[in-house]
C-alpha atoms as a PDB file:
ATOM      1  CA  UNK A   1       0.000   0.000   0.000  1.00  0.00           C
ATOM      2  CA  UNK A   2       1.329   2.984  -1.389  1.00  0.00           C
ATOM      3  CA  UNK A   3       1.757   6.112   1.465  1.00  0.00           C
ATOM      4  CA  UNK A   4       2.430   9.616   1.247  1.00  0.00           C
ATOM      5  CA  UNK A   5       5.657  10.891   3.094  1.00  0.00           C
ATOM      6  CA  UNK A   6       4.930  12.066   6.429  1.00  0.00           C
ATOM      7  CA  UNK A   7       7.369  11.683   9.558  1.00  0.00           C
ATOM      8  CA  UNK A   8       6.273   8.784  11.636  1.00  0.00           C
ATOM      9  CA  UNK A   9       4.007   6.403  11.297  1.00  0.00           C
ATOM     10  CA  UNK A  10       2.762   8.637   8.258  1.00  0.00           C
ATOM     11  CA  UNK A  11      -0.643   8.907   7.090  1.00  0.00           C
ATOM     12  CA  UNK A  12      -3.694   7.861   9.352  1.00  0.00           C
ATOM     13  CA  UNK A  13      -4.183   4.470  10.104  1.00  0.00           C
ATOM     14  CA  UNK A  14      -7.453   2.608  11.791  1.00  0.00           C
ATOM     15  CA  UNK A  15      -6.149   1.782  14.732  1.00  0.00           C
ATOM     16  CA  UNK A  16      -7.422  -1.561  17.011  1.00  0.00           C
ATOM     17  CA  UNK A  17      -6.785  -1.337  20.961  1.00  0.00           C
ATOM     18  CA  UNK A  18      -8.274  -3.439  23.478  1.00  0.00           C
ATOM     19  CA  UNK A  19     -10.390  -2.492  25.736  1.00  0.00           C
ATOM     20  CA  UNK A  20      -8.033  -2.615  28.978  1.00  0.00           C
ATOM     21  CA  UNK A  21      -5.599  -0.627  26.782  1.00  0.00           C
ATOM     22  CA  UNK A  22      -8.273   2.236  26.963  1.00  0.00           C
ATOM     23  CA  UNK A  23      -8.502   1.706  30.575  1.00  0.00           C
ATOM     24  CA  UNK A  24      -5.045   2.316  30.879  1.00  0.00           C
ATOM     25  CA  UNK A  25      -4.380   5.029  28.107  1.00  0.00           C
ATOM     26  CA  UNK A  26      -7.503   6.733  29.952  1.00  0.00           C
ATOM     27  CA  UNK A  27      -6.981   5.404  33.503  1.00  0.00           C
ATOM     28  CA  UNK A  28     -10.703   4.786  33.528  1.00  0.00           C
ATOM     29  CA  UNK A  29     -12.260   3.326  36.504  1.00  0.00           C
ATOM     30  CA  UNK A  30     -15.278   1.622  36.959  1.00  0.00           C
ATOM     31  CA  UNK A  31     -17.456   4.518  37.868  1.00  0.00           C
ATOM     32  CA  UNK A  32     -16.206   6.154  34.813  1.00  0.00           C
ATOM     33  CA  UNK A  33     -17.218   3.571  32.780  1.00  0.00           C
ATOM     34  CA  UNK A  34     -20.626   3.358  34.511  1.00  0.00           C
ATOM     35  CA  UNK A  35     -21.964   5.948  35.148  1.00  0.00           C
ATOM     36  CA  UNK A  36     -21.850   6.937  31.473  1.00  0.00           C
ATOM     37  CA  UNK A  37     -23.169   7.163  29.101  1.00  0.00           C
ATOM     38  CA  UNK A  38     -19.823   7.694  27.595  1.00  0.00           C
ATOM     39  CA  UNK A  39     -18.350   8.114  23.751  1.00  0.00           C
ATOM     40  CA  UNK A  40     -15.098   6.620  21.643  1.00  0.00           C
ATOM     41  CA  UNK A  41     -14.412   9.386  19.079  1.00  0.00           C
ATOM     42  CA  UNK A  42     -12.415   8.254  16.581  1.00  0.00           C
ATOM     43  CA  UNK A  43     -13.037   4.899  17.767  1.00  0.00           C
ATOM     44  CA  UNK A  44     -11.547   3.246  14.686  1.00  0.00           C
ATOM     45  CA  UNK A  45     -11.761  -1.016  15.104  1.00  0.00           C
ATOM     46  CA  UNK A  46     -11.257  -0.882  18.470  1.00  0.00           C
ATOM     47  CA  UNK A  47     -12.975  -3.034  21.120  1.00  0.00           C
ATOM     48  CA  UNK A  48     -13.368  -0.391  23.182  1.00  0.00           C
ATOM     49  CA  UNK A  49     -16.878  -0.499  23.294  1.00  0.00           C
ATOM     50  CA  UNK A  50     -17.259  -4.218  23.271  1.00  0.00           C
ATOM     51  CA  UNK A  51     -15.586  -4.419  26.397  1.00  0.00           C
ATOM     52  CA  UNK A  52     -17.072  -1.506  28.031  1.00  0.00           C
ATOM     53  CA  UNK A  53     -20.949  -2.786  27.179  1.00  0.00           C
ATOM     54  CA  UNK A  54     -20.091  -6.075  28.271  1.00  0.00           C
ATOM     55  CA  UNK A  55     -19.779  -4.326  31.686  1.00  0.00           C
ATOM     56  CA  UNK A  56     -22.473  -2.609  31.467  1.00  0.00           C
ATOM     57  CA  UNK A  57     -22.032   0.517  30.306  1.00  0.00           C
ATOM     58  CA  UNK A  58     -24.019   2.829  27.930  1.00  0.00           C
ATOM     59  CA  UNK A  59     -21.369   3.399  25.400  1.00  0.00           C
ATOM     60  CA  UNK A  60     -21.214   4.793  21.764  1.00  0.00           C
ATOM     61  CA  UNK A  61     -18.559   4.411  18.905  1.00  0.00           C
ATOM     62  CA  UNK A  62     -18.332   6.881  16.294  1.00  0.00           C
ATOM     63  CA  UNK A  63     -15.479   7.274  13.228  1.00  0.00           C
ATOM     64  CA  UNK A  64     -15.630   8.874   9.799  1.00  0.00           C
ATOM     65  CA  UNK A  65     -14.939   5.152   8.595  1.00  0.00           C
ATOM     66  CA  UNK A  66     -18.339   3.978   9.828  1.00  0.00           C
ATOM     67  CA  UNK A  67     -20.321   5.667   6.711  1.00  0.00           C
ATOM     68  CA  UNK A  68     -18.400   2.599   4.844  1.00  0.00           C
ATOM     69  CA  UNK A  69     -19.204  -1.024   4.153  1.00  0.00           C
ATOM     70  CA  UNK A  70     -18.193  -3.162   7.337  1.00  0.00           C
ATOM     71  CA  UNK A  71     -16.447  -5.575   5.645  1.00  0.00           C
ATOM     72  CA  UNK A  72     -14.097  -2.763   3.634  1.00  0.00           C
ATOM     73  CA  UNK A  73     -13.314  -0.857   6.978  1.00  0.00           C
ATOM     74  CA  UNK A  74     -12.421  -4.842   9.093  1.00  0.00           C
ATOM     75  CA  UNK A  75     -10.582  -5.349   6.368  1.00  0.00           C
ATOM     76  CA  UNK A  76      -8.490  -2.224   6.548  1.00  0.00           C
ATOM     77  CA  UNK A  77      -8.112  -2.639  10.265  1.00  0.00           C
ATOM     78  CA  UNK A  78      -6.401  -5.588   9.917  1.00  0.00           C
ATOM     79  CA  UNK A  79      -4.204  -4.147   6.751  1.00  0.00           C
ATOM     80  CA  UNK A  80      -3.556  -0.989   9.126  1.00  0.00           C
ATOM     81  CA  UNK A  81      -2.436  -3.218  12.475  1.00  0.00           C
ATOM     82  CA  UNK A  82      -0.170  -5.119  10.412  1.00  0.00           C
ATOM     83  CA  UNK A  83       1.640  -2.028   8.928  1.00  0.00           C
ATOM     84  CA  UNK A  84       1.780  -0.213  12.479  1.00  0.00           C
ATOM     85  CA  UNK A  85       3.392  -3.328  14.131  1.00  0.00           C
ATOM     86  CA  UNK A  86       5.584  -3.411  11.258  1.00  0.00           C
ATOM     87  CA  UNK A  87       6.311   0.138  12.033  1.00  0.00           C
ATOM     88  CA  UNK A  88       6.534  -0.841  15.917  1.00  0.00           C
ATOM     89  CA  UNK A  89       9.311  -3.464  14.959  1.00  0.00           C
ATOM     90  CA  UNK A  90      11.327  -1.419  12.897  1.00  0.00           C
ATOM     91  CA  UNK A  91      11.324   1.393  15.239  1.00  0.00           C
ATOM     92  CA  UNK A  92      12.020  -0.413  18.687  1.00  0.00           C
ATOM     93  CA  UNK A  93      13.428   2.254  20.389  1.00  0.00           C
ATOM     94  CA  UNK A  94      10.500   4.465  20.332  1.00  0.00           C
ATOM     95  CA  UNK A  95       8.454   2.228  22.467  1.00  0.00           C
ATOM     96  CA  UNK A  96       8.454   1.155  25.915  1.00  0.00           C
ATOM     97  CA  UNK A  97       7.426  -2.618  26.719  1.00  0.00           C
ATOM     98  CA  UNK A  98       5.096  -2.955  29.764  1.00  0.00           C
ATOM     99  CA  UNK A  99       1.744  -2.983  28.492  1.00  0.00           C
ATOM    100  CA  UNK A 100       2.596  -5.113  25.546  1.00  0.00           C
ATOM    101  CA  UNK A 101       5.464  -8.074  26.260  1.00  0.00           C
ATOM    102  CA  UNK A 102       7.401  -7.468  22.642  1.00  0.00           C
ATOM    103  CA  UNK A 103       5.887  -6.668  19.195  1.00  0.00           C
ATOM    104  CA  UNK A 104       4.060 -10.765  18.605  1.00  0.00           C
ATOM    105  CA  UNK A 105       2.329  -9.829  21.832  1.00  0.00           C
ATOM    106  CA  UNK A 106       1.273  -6.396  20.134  1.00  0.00           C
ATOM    107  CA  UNK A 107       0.367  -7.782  17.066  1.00  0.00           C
ATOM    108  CA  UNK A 108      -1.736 -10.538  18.627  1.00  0.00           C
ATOM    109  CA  UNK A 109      -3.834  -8.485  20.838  1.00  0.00           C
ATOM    110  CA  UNK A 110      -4.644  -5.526  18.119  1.00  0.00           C
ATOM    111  CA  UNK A 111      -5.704  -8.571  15.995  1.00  0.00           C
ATOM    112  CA  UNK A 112      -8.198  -9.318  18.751  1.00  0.00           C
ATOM    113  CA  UNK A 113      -9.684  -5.995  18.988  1.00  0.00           C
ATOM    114  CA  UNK A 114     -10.741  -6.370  15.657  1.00  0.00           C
ATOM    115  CA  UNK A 115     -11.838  -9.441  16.149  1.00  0.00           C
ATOM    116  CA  UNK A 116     -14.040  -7.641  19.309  1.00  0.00           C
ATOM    117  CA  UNK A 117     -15.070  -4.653  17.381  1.00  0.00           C
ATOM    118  CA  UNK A 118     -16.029  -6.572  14.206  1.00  0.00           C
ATOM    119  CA  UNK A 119     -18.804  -9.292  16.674  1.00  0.00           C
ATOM    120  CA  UNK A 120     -19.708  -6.309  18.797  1.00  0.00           C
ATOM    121  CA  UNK A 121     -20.680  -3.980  15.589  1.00  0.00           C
ATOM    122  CA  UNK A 122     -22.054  -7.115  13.781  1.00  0.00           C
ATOM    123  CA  UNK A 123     -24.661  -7.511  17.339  1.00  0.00           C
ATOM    124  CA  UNK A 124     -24.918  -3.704  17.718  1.00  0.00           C
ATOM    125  CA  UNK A 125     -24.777  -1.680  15.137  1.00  0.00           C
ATOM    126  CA  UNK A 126     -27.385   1.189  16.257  1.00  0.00           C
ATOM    127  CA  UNK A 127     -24.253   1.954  18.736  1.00  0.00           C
ATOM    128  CA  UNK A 128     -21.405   2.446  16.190  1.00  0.00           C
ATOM    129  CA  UNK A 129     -22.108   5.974  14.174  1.00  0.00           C
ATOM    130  CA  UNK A 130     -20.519   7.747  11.514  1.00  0.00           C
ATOM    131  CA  UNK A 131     -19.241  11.519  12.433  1.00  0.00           C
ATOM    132  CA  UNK A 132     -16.181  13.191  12.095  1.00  0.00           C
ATOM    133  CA  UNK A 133     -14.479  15.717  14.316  1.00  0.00           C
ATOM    134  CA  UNK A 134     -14.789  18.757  14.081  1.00  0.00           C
ATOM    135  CA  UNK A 135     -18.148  18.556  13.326  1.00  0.00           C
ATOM    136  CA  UNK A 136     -20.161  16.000  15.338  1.00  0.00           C
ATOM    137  CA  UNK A 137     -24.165  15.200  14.796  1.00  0.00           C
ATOM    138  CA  UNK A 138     -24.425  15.217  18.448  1.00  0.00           C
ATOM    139  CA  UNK A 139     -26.035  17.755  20.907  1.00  0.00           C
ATOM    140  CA  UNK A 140     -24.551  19.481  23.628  1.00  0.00           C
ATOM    141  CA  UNK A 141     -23.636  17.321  26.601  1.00  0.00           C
ATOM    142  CA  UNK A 142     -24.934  14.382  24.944  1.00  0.00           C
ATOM    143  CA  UNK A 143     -21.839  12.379  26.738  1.00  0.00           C
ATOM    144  CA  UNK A 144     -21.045  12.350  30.754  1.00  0.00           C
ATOM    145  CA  UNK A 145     -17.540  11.271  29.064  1.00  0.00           C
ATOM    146  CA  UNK A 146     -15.461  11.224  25.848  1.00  0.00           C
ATOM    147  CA  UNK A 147     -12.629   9.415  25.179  1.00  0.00           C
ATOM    148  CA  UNK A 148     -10.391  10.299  22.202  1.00  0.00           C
ATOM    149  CA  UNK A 149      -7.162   8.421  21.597  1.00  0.00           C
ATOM    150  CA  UNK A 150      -4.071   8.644  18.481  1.00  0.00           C
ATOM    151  CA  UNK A 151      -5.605  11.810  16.343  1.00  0.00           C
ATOM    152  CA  UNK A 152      -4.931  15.237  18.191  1.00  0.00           C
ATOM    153  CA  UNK A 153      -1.082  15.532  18.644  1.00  0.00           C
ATOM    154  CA  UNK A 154      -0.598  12.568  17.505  1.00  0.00           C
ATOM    155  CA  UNK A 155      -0.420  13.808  13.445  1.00  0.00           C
ATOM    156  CA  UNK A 156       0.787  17.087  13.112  1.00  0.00           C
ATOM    157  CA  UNK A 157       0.965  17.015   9.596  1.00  0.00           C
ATOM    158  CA  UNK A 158      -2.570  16.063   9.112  1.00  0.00           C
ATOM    159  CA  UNK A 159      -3.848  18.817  11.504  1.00  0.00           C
ATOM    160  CA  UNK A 160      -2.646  22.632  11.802  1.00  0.00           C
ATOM    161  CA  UNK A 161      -3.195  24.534  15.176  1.00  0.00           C
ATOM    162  CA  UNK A 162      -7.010  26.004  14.002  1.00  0.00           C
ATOM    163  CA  UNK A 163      -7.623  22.084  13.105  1.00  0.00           C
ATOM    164  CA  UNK A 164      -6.688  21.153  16.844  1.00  0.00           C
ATOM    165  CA  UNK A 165      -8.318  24.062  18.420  1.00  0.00           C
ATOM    166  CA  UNK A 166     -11.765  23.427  17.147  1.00  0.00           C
ATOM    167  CA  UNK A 167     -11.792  19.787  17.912  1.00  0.00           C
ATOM    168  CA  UNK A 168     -10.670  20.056  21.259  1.00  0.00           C
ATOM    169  CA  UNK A 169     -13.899  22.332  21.401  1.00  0.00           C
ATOM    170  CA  UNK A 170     -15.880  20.159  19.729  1.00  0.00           C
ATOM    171  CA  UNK A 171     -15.475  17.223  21.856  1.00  0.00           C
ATOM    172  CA  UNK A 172     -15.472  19.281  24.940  1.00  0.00           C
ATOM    173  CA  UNK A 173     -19.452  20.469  23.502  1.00  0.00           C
ATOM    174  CA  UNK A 174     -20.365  17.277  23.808  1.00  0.00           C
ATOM    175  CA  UNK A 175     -19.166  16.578  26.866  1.00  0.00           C
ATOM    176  CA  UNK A 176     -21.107  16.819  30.030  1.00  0.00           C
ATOM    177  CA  UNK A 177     -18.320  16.083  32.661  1.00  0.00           C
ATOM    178  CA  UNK A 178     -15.208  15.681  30.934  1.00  0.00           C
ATOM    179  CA  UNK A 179     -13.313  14.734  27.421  1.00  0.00           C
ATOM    180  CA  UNK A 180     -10.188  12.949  27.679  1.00  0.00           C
ATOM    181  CA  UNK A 181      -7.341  13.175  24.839  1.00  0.00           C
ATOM    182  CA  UNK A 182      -4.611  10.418  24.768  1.00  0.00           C
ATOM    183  CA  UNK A 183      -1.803  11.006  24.150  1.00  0.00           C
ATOM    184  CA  UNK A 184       0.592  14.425  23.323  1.00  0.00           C
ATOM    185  CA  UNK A 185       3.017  13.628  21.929  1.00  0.00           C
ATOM    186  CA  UNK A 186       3.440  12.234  18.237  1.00  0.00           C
ATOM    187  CA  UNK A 187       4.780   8.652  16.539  1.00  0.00           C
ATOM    188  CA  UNK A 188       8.671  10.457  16.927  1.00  0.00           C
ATOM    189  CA  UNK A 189       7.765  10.444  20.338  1.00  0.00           C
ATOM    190  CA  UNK A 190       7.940  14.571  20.046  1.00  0.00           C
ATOM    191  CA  UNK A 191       5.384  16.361  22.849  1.00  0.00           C
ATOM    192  CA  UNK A 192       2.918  18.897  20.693  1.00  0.00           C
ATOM    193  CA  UNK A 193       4.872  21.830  20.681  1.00  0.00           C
ATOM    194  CA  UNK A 194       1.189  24.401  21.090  1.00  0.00           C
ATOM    195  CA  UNK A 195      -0.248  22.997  23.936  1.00  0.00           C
ATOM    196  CA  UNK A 196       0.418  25.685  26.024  1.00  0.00           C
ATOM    197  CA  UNK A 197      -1.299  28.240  23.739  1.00  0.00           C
ATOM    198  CA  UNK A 198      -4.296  25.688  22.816  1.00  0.00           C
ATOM    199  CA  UNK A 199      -5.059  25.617  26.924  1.00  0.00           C
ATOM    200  CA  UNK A 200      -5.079  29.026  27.144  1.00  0.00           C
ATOM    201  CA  UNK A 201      -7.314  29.814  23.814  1.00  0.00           C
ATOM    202  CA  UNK A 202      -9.608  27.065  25.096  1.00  0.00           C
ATOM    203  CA  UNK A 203     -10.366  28.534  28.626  1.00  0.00           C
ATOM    204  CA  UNK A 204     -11.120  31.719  26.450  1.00  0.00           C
ATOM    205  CA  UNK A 205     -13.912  29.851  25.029  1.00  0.00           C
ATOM    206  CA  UNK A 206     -14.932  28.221  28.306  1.00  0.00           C
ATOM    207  CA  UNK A 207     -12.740  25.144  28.196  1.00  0.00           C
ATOM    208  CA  UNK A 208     -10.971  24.205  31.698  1.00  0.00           C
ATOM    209  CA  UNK A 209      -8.267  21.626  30.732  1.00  0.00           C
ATOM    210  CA  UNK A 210      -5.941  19.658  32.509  1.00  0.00           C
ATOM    211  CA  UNK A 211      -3.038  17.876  31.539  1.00  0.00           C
ATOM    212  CA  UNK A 212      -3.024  14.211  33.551  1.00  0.00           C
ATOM    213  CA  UNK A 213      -0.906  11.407  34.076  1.00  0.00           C
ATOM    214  CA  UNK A 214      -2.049   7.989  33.260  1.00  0.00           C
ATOM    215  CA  UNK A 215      -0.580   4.425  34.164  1.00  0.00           C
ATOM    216  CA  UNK A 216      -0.138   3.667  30.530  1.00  0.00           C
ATOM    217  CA  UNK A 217       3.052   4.297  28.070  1.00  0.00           C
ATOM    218  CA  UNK A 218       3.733   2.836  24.834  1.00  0.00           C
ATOM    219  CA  UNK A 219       4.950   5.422  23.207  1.00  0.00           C
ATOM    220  CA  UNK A 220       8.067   6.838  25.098  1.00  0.00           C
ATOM    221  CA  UNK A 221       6.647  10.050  26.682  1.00  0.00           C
ATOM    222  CA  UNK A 222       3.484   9.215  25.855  1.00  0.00           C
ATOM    223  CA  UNK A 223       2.045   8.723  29.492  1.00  0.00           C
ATOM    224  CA  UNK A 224      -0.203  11.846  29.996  1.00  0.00           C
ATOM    225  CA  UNK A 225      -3.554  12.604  28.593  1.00  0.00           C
ATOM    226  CA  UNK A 226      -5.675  15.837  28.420  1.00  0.00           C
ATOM    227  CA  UNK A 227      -8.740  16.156  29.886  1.00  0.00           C
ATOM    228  CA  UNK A 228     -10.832  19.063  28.704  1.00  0.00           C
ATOM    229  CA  UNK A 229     -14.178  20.489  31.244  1.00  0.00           C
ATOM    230  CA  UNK A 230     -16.695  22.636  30.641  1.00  0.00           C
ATOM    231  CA  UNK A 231     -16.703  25.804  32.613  1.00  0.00           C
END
């Protein structure tokens, strides 16, 4: 597969995480989980929200990709985790083994999460919608939380600072206690270099943020997330 030239991992991939890797990206406990309901946005193929209804909670998937057949975007997932493990194994110093053992463990456990998000669409698909960011057909404080993982910060080539700005707002509008963005810095392992200045413009708009650590790192220096309140 043919892909344009950016630094990193490159272009934007569908990504495939289990669902305790949210927990940990997020540090989500069970009453964050629970008392929901709660969104994944992008939630790519991962099983996310297989995991978290299987607990229980009221949880809703939405990516750009969904508009597309299912079988085009599994099938993509699976092309995708295969290119960022091969990524993962030619670039070993960039990550730090905890969460995963070494890159078979990787592979195998992004392969599940497809596996989980491909049964748990198949049996629910009223709960996986098509929207992108910035723009999302949802109301205000239609979420108690939002979880957003691997687009903000993570591609700087894809997104300029007005790009980041109004997403961060947008997924703070439809949250009703908190949006969480995981994680800051990019595939070179390089911290977003505005964050400073996007905190600052967003509490001009109403936006409290906070930047958090989590108990999660895969990505060296990737082990804080952002968590963006309403005012």
């Amino acid at each position: 597969m043919s892909r344009p030239a950016y630094r990193g991992l490159g272009d934007i991939i569908v990504t495939a995480r289990p669902f305790d890797e949210y927990r940990a990206m997020f540090d989500l406990a069970d009453g964050d989980l629970l008392d929901g309901p709660v969104l994944d946005c992008p939630a790519g193929a991962s099983g996310f929200a297989a995991g978290a209804r299987a607990m229980g909670c009221r949880v809703t998937a939405m990516d750009p990709q969904y508009a597309g057949p299912h079988d085009a975007l599994e099938q993509r997932a699976r092309e995708d985790t295969a290119f960022g493990n091969r990524y993962v194994r030619d670039n070993p110093a960039t990550y730090a083994w905890g969460f995963f053992r070494d890159v078979d463990d990787h592979l195998r456990r992004r392969m599940e999460a497809v596996d989980a998000f491909a049964r748990d669409r198949a049996a629910h698909p009223h709960a996986y919608v098509a929207g992108a960011l910035p723009a999302l057909p949802l109301g205000d404080d239609a979420f108690r939380l939002v979880v957003s993982s691997h687009l903000l910060f993570v591609y700087p080539d894809h997104f300029d600072y007005a790009g980041h700005v109004a997403a961060a707002r947008e997924l703070a509008r439809v949250a009703r206690a908190e949006a969480r963005v995981f994680p800051l810095v990019d595939t070179t392992m390089q911290p977003w270099p505005h964050l400073d200045r996007l905190r600052s413009d967003l509490r001009a708009h109403g936006v409290e943020s906070e930047v958090r650590p989590v108990p999660y790192e895969f990505i060296r220096g990737g082990d804080h997330m952002l968590v963006l309140r309403p005012s």
